[in-house]
PDB file of N, CA and C in Angstrom:
ATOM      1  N   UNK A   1     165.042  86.796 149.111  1.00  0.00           N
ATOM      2  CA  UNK A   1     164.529  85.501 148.682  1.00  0.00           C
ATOM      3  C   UNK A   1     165.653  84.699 148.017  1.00  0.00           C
ATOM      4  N   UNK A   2     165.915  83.155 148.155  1.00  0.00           N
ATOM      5  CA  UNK A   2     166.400  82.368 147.302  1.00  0.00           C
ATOM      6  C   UNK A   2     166.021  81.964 146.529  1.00  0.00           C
ATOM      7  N   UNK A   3     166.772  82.276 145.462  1.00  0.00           N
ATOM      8  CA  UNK A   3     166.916  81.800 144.023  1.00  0.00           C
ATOM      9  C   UNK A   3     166.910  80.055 143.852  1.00  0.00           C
ATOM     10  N   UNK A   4     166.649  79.383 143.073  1.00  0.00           N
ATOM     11  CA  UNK A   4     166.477  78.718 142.806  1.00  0.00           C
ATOM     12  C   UNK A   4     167.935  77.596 143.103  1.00  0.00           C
ATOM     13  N   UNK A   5     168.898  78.460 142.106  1.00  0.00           N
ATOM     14  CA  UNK A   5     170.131  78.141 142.040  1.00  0.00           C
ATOM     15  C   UNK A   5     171.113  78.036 143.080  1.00  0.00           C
ATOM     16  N   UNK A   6     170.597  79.287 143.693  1.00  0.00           N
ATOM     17  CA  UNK A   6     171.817  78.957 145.445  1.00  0.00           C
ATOM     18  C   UNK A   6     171.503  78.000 146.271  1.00  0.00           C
ATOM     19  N   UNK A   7     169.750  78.195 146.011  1.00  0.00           N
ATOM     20  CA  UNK A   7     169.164  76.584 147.164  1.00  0.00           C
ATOM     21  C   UNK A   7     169.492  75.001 146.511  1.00  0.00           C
ATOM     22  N   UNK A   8     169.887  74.979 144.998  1.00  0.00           N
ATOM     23  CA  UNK A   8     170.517  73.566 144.499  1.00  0.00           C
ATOM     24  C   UNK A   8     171.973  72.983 144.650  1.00  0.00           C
ATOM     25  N   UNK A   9     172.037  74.708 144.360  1.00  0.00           N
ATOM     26  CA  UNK A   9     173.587  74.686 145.032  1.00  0.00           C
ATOM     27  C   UNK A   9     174.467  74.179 146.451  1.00  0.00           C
ATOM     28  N   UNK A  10     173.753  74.925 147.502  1.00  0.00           N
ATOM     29  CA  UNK A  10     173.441  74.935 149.121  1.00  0.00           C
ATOM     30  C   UNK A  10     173.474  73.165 149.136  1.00  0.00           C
ATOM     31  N   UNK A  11     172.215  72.611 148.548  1.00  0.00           N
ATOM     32  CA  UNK A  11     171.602  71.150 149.160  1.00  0.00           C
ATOM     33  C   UNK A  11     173.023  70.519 148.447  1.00  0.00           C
ATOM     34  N   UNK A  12     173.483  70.616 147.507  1.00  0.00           N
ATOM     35  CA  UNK A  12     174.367  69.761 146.640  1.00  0.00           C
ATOM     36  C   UNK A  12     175.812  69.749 147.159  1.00  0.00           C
ATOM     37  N   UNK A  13     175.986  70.782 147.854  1.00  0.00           N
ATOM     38  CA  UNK A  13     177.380  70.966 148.919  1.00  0.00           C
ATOM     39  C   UNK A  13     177.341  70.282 150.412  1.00  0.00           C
ATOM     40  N   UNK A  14     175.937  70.298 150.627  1.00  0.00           N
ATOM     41  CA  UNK A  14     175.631  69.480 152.035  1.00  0.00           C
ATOM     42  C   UNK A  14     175.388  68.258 151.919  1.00  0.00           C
ATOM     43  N   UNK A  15     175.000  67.594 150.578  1.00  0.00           N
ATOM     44  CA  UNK A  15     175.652  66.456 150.209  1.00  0.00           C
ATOM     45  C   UNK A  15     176.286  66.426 150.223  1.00  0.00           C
ATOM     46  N   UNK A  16     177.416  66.760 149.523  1.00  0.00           N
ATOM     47  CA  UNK A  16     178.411  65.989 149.625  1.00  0.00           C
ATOM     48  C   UNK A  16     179.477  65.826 150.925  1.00  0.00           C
ATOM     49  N   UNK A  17     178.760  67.158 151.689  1.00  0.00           N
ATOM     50  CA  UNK A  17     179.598  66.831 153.287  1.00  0.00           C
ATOM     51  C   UNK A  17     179.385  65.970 153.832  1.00  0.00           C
ATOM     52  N   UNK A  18     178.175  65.489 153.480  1.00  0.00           N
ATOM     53  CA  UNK A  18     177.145  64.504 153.973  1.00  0.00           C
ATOM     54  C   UNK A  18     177.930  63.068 153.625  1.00  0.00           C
ATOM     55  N   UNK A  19     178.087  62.978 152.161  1.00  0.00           N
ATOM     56  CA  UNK A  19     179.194  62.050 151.898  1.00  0.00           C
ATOM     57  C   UNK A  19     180.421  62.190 152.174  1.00  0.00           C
ATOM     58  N   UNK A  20     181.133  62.856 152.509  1.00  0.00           N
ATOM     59  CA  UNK A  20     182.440  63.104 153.091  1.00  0.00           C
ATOM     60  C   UNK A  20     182.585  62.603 154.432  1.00  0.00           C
ATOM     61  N   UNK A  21     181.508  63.056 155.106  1.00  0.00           N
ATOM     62  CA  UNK A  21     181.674  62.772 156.286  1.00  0.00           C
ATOM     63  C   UNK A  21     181.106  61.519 156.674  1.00  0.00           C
ATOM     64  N   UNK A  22     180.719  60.560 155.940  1.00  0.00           N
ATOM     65  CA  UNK A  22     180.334  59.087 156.293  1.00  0.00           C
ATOM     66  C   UNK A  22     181.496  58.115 155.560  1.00  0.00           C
ATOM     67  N   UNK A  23     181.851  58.741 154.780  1.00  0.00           N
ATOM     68  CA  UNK A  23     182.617  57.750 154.074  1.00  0.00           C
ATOM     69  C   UNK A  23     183.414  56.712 155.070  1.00  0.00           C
ATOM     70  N   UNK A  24     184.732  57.379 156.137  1.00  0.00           N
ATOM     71  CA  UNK A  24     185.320  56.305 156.924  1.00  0.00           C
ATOM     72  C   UNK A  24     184.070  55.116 157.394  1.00  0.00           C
ATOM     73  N   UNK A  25     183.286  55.712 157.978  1.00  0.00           N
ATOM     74  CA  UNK A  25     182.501  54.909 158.580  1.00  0.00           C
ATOM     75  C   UNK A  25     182.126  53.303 157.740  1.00  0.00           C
ATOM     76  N   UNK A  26     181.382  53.937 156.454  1.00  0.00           N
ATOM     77  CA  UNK A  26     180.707  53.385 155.480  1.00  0.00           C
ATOM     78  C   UNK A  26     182.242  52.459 154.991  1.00  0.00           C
ATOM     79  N   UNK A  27     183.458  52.577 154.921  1.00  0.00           N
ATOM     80  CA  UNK A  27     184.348  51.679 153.955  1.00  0.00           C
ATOM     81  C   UNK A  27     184.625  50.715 155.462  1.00  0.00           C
ATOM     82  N   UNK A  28     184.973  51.294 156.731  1.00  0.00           N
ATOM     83  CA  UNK A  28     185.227  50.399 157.622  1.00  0.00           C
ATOM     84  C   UNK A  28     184.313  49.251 157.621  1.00  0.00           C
ATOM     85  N   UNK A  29     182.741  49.884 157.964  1.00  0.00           N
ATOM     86  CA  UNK A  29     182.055  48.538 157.887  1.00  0.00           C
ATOM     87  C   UNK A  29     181.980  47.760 156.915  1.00  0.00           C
ATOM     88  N   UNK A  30     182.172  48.193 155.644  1.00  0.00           N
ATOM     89  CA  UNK A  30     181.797  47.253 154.502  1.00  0.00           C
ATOM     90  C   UNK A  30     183.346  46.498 154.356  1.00  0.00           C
ATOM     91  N   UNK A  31     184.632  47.010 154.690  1.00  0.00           N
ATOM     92  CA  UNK A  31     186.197  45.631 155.354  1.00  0.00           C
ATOM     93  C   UNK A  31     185.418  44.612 156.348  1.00  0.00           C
ATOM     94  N   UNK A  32     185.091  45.301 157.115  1.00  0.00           N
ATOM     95  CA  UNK A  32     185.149  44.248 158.647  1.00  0.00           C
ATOM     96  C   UNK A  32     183.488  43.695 158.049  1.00  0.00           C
ATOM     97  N   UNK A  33     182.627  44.019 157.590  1.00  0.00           N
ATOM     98  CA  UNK A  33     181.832  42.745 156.841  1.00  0.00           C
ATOM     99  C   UNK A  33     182.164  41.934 156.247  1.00  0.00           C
ATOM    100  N   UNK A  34     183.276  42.394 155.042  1.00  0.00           N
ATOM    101  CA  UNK A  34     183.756  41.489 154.127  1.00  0.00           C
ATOM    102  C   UNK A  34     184.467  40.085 154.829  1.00  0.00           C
ATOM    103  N   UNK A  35     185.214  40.907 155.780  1.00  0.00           N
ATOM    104  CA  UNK A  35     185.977  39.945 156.703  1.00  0.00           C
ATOM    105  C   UNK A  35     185.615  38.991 157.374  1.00  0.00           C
ATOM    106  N   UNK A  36     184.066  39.708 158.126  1.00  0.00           N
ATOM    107  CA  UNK A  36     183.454  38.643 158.848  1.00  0.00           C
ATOM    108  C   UNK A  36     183.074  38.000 158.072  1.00  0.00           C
ATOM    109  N   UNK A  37     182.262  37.776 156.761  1.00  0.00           N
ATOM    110  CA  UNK A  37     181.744  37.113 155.677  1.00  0.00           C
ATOM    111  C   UNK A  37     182.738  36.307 155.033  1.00  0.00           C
ATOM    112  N   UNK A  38     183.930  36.503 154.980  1.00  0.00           N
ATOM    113  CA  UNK A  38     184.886  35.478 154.602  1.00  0.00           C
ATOM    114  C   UNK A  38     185.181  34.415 155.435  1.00  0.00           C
ATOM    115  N   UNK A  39     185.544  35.101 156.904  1.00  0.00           N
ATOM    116  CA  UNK A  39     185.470  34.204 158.170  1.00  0.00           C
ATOM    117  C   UNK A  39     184.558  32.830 158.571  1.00  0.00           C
ATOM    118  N   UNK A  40     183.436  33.590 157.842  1.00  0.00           N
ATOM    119  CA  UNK A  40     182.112  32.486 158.233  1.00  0.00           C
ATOM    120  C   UNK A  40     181.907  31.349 157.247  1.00  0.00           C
ATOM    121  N   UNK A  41     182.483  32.140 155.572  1.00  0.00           N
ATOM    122  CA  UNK A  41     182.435  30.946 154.551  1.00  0.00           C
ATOM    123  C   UNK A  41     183.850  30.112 155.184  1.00  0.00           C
ATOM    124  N   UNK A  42     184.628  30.372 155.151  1.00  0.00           N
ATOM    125  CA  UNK A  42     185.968  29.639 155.240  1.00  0.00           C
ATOM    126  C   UNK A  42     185.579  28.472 156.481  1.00  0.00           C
ATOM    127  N   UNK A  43     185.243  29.069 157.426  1.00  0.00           N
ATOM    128  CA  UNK A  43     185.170  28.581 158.937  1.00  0.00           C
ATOM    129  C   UNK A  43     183.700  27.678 159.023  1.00  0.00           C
ATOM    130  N   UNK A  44     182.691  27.928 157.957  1.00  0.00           N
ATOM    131  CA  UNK A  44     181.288  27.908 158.352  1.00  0.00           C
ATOM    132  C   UNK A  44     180.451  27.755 159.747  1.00  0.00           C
ATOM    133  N   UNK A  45     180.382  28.608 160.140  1.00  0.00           N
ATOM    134  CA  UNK A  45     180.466  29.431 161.602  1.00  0.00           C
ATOM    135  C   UNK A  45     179.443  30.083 161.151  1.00  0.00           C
ATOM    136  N   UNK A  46     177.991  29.942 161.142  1.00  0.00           N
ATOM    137  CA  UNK A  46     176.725  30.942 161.010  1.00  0.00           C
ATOM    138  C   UNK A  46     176.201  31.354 162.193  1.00  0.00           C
ATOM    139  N   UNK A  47     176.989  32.222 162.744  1.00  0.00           N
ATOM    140  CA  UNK A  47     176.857  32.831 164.211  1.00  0.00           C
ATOM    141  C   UNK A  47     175.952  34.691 163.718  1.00  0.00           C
ATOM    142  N   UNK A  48     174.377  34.822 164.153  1.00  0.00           N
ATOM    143  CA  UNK A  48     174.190  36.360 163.777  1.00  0.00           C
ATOM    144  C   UNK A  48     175.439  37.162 164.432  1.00  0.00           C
ATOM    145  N   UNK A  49     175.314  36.967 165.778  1.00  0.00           N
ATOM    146  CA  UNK A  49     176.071  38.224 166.635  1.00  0.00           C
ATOM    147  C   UNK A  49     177.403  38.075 166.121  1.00  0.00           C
ATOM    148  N   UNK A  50     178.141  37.294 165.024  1.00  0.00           N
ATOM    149  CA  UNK A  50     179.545  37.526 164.308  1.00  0.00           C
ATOM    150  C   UNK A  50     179.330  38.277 163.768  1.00  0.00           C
ATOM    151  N   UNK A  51     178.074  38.813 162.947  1.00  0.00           N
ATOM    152  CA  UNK A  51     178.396  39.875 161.810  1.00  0.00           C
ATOM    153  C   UNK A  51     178.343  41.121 163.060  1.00  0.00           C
ATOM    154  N   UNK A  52     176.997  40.670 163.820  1.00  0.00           N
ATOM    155  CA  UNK A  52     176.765  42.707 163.580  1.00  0.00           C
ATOM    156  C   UNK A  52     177.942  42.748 164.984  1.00  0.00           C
ATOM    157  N   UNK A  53     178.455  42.203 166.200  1.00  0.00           N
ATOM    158  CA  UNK A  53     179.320  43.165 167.093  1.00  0.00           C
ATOM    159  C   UNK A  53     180.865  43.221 166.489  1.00  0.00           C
ATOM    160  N   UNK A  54     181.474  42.306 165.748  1.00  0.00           N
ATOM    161  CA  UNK A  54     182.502  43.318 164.930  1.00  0.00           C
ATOM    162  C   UNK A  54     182.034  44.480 164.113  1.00  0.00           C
ATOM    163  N   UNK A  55     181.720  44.395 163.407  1.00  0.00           N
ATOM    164  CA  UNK A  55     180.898  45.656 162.765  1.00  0.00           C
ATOM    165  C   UNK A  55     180.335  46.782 163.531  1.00  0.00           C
ATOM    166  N   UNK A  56     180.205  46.622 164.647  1.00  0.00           N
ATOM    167  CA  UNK A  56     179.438  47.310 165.474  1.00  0.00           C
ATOM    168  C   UNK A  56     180.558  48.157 166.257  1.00  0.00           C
ATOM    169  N   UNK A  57     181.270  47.477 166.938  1.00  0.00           N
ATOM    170  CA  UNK A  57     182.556  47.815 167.926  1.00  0.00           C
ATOM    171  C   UNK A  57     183.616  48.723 166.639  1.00  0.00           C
ATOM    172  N   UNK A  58     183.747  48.139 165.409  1.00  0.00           N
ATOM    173  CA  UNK A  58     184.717  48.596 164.304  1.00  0.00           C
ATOM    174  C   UNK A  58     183.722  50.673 163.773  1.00  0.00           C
ATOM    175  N   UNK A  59     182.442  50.383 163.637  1.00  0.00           N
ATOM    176  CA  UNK A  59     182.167  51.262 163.465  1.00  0.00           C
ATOM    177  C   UNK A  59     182.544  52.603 164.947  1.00  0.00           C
ATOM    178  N   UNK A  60     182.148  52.316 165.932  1.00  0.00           N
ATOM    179  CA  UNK A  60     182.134  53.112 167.058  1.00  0.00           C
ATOM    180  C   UNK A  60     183.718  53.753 166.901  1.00  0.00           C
ATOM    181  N   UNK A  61     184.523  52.814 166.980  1.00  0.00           N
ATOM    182  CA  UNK A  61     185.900  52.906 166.984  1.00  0.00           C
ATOM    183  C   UNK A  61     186.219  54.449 166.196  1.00  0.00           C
ATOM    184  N   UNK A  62     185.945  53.797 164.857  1.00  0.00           N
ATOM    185  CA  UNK A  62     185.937  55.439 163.982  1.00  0.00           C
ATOM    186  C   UNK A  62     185.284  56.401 164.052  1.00  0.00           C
ATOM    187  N   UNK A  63     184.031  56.033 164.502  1.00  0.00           N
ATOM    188  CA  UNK A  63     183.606  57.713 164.448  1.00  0.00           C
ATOM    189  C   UNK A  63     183.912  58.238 165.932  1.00  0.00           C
ATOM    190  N   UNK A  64     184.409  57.377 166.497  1.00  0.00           N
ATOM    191  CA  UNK A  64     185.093  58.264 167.746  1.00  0.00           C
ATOM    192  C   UNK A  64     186.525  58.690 167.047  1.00  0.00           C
ATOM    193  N   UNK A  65     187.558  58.045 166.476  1.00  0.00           N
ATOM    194  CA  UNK A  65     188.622  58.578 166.172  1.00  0.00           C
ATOM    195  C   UNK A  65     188.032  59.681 164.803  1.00  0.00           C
ATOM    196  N   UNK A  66     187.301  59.811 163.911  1.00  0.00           N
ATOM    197  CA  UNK A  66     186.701  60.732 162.986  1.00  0.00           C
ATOM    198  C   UNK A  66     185.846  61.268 163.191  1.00  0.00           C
ATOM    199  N   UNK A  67     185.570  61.732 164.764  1.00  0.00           N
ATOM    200  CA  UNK A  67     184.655  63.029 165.412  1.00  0.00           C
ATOM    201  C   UNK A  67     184.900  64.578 164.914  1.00  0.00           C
ATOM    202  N   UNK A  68     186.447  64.482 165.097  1.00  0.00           N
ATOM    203  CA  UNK A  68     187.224  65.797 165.016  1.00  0.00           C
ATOM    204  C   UNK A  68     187.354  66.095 163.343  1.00  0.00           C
ATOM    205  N   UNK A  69     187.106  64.658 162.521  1.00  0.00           N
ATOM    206  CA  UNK A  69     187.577  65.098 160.828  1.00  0.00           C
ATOM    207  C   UNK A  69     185.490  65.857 160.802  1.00  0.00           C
ATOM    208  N   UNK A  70     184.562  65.102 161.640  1.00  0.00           N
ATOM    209  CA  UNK A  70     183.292  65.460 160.825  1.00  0.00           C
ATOM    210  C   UNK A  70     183.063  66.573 161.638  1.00  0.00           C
ATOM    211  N   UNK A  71     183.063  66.844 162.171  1.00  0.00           N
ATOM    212  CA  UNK A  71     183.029  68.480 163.131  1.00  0.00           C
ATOM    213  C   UNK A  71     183.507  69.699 162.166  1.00  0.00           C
ATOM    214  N   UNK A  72     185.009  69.526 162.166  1.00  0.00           N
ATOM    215  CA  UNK A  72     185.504  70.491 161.455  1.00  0.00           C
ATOM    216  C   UNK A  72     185.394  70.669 159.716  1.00  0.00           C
ATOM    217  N   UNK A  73     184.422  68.945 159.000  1.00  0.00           N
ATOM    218  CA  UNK A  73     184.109  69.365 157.895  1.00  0.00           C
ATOM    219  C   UNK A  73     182.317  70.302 157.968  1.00  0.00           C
ATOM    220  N   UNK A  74     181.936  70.024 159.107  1.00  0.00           N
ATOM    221  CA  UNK A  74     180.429  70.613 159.289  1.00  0.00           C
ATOM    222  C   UNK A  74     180.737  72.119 159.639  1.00  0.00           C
ATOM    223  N   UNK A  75     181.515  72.126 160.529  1.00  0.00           N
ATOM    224  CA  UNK A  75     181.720  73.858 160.990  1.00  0.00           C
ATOM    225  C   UNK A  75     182.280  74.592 159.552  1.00  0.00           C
ATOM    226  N   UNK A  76     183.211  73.901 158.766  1.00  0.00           N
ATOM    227  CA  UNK A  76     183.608  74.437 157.640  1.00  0.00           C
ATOM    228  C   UNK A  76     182.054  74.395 156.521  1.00  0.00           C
ATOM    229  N   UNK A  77     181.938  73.994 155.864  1.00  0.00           N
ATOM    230  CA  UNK A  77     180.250  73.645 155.694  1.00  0.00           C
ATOM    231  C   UNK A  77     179.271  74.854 155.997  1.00  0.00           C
ATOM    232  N   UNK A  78     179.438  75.219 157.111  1.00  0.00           N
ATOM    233  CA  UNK A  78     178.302  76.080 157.867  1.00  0.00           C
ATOM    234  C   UNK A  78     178.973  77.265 157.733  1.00  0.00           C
ATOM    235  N   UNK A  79     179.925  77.406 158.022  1.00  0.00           N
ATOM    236  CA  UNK A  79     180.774  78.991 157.956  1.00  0.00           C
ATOM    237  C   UNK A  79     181.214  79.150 156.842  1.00  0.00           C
ATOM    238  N   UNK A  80     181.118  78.712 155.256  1.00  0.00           N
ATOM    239  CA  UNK A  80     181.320  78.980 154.328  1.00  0.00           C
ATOM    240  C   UNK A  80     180.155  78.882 153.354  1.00  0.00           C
ATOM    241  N   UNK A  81     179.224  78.752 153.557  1.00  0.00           N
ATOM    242  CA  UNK A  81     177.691  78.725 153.225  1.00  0.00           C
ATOM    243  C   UNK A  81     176.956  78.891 153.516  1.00  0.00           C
ATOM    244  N   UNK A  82     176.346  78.293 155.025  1.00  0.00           N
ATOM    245  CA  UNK A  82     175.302  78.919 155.156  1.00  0.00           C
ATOM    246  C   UNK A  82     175.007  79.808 156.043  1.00  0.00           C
ATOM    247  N   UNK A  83     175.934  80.705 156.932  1.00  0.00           N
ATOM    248  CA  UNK A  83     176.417  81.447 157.672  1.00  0.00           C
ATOM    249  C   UNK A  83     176.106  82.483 156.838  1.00  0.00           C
ATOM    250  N   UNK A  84     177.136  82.971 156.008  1.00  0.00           N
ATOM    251  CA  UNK A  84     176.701  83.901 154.831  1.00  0.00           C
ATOM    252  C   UNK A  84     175.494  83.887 154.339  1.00  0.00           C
ATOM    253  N   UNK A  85     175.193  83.242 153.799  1.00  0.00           N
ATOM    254  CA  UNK A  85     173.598  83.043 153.354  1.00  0.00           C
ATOM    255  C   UNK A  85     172.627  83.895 154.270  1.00  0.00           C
ATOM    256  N   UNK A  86     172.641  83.667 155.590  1.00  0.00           N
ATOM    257  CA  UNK A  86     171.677  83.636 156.461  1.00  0.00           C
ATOM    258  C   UNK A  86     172.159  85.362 156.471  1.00  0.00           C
ATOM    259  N   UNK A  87     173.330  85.695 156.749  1.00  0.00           N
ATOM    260  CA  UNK A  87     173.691  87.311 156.751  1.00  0.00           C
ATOM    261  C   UNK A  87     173.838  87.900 155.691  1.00  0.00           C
ATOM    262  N   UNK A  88     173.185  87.442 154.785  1.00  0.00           N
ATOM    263  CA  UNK A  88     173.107  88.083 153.773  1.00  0.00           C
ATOM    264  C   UNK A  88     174.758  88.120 152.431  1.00  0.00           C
ATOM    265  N   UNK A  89     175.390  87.519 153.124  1.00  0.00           N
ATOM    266  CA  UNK A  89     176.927  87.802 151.956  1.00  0.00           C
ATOM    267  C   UNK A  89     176.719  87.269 151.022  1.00  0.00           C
ATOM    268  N   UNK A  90     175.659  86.146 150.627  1.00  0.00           N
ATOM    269  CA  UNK A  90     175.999  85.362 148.795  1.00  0.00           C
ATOM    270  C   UNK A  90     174.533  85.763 148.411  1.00  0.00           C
TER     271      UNK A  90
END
């Protein structure tokens, strides 16, 4: 049975992979918003499809180039926690 403590533990580490592994995503879009949002005051250009397909195309971009960083932080993640767990090592 789990203890209380390994299962707060467990959820609180998969957070934060959880945050680890969104972060590129999450700072790219919130540049290329800022950007488009500057673009539109400067320019006043109230176009919807300005915000979301830069934002859109900018996000894809990274998590195709940060496939290989969130993979290998999830496989690390899984084989150092809950792998063990499940076979009994912690």
């Amino acid at each position: 049975m789990m203890s209380e403590g390994v299962f707060y533990d467990t959820l609180r580490q998969a957070l934060w992979a959880a945050v680890v592994m969104s972060t590129p995503i999450l700072v790219v879009a919130l540049v290329v918003g800022l950007a488009v949002g500057l673009f539109q005051a400067l320019t006043s250009v109230q176009e919807m499809t300005l915000t979301f397909v830069p934002k859109l195309v900018a996000i894809l971009i990274v998590f195709w180039m940060s496939m290989g960083f969130m993979t290998q932080t999830l496989v690390a993640f899984f084989n150092g926690h809950v792998i063990p767990m499940i076979s009994g090592g912690s």
